[in-house]
N, C-alpha and C. Protein backbone atom coordinates (compact mmCIF):
# COMPACT_ATOMS: atom_id res chain seq x y z
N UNK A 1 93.44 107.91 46.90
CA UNK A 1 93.91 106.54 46.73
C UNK A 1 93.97 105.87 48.08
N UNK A 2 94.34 104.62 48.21
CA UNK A 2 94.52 103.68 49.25
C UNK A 2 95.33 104.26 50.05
N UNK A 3 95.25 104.80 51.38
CA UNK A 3 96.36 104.96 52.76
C UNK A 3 96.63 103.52 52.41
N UNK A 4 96.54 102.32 52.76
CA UNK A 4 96.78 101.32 53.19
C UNK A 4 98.11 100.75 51.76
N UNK A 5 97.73 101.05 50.67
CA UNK A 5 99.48 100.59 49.61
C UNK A 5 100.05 101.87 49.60
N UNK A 6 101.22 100.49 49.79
CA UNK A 6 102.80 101.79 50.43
C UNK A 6 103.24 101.78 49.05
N UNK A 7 104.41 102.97 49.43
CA UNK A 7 105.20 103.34 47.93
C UNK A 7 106.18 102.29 48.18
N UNK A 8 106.19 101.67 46.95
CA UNK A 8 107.39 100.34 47.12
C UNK A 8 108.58 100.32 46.15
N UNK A 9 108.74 101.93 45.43
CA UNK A 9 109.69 101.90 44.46
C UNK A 9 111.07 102.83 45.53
N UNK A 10 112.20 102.15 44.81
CA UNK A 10 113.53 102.90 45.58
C UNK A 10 113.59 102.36 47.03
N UNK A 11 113.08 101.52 47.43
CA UNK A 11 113.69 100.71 49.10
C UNK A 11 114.81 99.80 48.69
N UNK A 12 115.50 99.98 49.98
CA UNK A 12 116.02 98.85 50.26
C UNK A 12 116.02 98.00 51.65
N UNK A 13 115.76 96.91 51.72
CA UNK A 13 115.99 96.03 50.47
C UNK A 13 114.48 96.40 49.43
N UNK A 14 114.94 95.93 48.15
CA UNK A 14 113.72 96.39 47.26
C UNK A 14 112.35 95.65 47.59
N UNK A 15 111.48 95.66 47.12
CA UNK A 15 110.27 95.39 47.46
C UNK A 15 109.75 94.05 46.99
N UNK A 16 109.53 93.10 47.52
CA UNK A 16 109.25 91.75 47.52
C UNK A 16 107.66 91.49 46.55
N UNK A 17 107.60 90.17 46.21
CA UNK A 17 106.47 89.90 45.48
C UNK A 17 105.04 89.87 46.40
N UNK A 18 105.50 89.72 47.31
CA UNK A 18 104.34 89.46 48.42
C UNK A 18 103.64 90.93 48.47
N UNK A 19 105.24 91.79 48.75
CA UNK A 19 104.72 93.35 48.93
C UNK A 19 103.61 93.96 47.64
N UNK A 20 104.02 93.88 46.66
CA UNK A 20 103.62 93.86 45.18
C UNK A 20 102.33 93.17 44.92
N UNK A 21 102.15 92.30 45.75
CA UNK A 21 100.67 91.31 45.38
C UNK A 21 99.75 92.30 46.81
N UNK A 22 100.49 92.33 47.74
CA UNK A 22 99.51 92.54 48.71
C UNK A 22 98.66 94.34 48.48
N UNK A 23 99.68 95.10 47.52
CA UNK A 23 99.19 96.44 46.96
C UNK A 23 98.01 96.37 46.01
N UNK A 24 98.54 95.22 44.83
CA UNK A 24 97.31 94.96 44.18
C UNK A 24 96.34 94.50 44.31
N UNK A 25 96.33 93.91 45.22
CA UNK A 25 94.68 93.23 46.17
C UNK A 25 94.07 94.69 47.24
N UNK A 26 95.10 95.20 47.07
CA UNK A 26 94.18 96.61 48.05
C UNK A 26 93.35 97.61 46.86
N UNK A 27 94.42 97.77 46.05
CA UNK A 27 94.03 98.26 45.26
C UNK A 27 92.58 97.90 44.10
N UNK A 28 92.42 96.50 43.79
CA UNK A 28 91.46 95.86 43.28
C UNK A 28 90.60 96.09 44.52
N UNK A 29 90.62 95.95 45.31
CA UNK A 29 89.51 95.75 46.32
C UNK A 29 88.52 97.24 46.60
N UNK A 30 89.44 98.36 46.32
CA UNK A 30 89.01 99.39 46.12
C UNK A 30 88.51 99.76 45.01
N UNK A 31 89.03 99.57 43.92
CA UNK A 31 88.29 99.79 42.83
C UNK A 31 87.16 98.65 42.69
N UNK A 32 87.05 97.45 42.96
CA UNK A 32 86.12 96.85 42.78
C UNK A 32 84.81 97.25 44.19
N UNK A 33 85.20 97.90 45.36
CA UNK A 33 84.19 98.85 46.35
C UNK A 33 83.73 96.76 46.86
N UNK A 34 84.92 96.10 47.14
CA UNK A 34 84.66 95.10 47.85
C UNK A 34 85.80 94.45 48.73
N UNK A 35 85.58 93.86 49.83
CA UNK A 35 86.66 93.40 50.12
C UNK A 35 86.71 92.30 50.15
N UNK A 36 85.77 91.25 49.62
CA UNK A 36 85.49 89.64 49.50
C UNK A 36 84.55 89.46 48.24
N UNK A 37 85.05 89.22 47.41
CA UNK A 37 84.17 89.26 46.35
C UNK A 37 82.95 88.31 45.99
N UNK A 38 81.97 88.02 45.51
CA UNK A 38 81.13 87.14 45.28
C UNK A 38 81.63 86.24 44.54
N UNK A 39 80.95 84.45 44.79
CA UNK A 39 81.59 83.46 44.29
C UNK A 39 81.71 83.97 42.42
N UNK A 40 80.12 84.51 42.16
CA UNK A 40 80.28 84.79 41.07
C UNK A 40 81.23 85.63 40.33
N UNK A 41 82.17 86.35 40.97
CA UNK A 41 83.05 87.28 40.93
C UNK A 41 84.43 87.23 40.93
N UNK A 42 84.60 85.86 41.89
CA UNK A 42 85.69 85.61 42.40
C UNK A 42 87.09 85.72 41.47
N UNK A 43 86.55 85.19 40.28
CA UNK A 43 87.70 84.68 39.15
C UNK A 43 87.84 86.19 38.01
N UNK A 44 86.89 87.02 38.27
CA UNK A 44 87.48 88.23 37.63
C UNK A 44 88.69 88.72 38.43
N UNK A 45 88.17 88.91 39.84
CA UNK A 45 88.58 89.43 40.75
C UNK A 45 89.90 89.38 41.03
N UNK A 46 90.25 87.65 41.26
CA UNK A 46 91.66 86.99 41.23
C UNK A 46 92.59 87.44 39.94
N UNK A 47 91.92 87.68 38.81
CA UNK A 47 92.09 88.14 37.10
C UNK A 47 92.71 89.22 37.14
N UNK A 48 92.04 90.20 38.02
CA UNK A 48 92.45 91.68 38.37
C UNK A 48 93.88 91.65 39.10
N UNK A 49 93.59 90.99 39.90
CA UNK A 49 94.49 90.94 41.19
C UNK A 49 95.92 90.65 40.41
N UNK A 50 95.81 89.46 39.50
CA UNK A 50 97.17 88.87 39.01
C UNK A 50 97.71 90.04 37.93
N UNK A 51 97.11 90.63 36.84
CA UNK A 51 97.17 91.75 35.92
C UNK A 51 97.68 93.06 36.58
N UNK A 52 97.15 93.45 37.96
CA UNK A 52 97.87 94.50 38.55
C UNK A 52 98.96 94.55 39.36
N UNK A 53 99.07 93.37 39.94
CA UNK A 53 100.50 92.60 40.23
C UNK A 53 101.96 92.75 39.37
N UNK A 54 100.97 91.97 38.12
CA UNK A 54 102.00 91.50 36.96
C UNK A 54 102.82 93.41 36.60
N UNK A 55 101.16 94.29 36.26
CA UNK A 55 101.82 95.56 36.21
C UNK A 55 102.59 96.34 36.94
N UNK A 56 102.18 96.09 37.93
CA UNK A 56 102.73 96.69 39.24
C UNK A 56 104.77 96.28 39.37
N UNK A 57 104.35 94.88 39.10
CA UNK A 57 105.96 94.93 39.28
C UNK A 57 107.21 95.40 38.08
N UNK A 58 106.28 94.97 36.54
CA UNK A 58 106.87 95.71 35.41
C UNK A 58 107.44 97.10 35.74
N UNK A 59 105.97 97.98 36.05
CA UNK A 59 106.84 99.28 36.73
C UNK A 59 107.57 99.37 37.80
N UNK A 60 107.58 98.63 38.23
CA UNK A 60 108.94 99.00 39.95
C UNK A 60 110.17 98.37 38.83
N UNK A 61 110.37 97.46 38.01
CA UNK A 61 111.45 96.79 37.03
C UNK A 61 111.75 97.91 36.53
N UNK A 62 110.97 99.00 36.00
CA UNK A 62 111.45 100.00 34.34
C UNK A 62 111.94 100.93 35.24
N UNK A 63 111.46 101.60 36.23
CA UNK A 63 111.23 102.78 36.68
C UNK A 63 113.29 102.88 37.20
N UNK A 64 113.70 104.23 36.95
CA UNK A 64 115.03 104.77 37.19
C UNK A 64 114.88 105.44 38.04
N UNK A 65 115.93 106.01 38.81
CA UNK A 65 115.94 106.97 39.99
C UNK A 65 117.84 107.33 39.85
N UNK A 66 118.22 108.29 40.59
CA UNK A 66 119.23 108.66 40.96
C UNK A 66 119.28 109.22 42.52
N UNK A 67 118.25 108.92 42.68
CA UNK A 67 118.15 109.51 44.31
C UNK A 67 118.88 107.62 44.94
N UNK A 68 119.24 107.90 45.62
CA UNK A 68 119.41 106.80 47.06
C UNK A 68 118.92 105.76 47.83
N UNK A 69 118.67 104.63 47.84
CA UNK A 69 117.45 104.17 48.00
C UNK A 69 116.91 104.53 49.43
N UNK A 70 115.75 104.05 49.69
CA UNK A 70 115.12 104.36 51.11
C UNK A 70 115.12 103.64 52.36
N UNK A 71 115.44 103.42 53.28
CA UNK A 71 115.94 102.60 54.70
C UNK A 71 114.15 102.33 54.64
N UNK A 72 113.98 101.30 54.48
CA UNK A 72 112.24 100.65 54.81
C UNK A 72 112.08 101.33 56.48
N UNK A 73 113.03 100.88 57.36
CA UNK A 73 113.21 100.93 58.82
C UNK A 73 113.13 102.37 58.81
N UNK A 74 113.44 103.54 58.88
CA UNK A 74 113.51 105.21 58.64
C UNK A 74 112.17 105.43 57.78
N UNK A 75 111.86 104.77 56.85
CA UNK A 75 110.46 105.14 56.62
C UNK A 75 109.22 104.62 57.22
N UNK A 76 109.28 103.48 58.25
CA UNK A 76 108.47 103.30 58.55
C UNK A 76 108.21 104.26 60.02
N UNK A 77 109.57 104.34 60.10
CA UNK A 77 108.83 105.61 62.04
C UNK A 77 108.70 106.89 61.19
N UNK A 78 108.94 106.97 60.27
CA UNK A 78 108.18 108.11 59.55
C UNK A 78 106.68 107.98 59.48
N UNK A 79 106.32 106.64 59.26
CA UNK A 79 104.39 106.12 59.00
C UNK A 79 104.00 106.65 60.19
N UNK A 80 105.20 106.28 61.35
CA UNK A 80 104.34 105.69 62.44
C UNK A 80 104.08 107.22 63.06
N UNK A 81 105.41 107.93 63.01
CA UNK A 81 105.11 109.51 63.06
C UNK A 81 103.48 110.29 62.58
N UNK A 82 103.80 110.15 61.42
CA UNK A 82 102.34 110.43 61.00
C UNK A 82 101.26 110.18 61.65
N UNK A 83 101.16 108.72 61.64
CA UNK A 83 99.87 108.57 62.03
C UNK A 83 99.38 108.63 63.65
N UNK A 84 100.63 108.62 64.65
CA UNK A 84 100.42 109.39 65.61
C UNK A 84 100.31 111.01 65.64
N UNK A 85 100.47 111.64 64.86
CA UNK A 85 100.07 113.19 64.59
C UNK A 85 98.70 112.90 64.49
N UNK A 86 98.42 112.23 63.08
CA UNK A 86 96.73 112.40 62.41
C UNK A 86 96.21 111.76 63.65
N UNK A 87 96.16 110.51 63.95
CA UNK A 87 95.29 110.23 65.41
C UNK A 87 95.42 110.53 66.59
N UNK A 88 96.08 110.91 67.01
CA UNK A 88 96.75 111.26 68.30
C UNK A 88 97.23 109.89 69.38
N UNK A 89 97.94 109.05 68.46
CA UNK A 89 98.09 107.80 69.12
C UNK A 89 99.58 107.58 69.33
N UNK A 90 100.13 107.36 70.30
CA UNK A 90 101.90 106.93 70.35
C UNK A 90 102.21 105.48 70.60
């Protein structure tokens, strides 16, 4: 799947619409194997984009937990951890 969409269920603060739109445009963009779609395309594309959105946030709405939520800030020097391991970059 996409490195690039983050897990956006259980943060706090919870995860914004922007966050939620900007997953489903990664995600469409991958499954559609484009990252600018053709004019002729455009309006499926946008179609996709709004439908996996719309889903996307239904499930972050239904979804339960009992765990704690997650410090965004603590998970992100966790990213950044990582990906200075995998690249060797600080």
């Amino acid at each position: 799947m996409c490195r690039s969409i983050q897990n956006l269920n259980n943060l706090e603060p919870p995860a914004t619409s922007e966050e939620v739109a900007a997953a489903a445009l990664q995600y469409v963009r991958k499954v559609g194997g484009s990252t600018k779609p053709s004019q002729a395309n455009q309006a499926a594309f946008d179609k996709a984009v709004a439908a996996v959105a719309a889903a996307t946030q239904e499930l972050l709405d239904s979804l339960v937990t009992a765990a704690p939520p997650r410090d965004r800030e603590v998970e992100a020097a966790k990213a950044k951890a990582r990906s200075a391991e995998r690249f060797g970059n600080g």
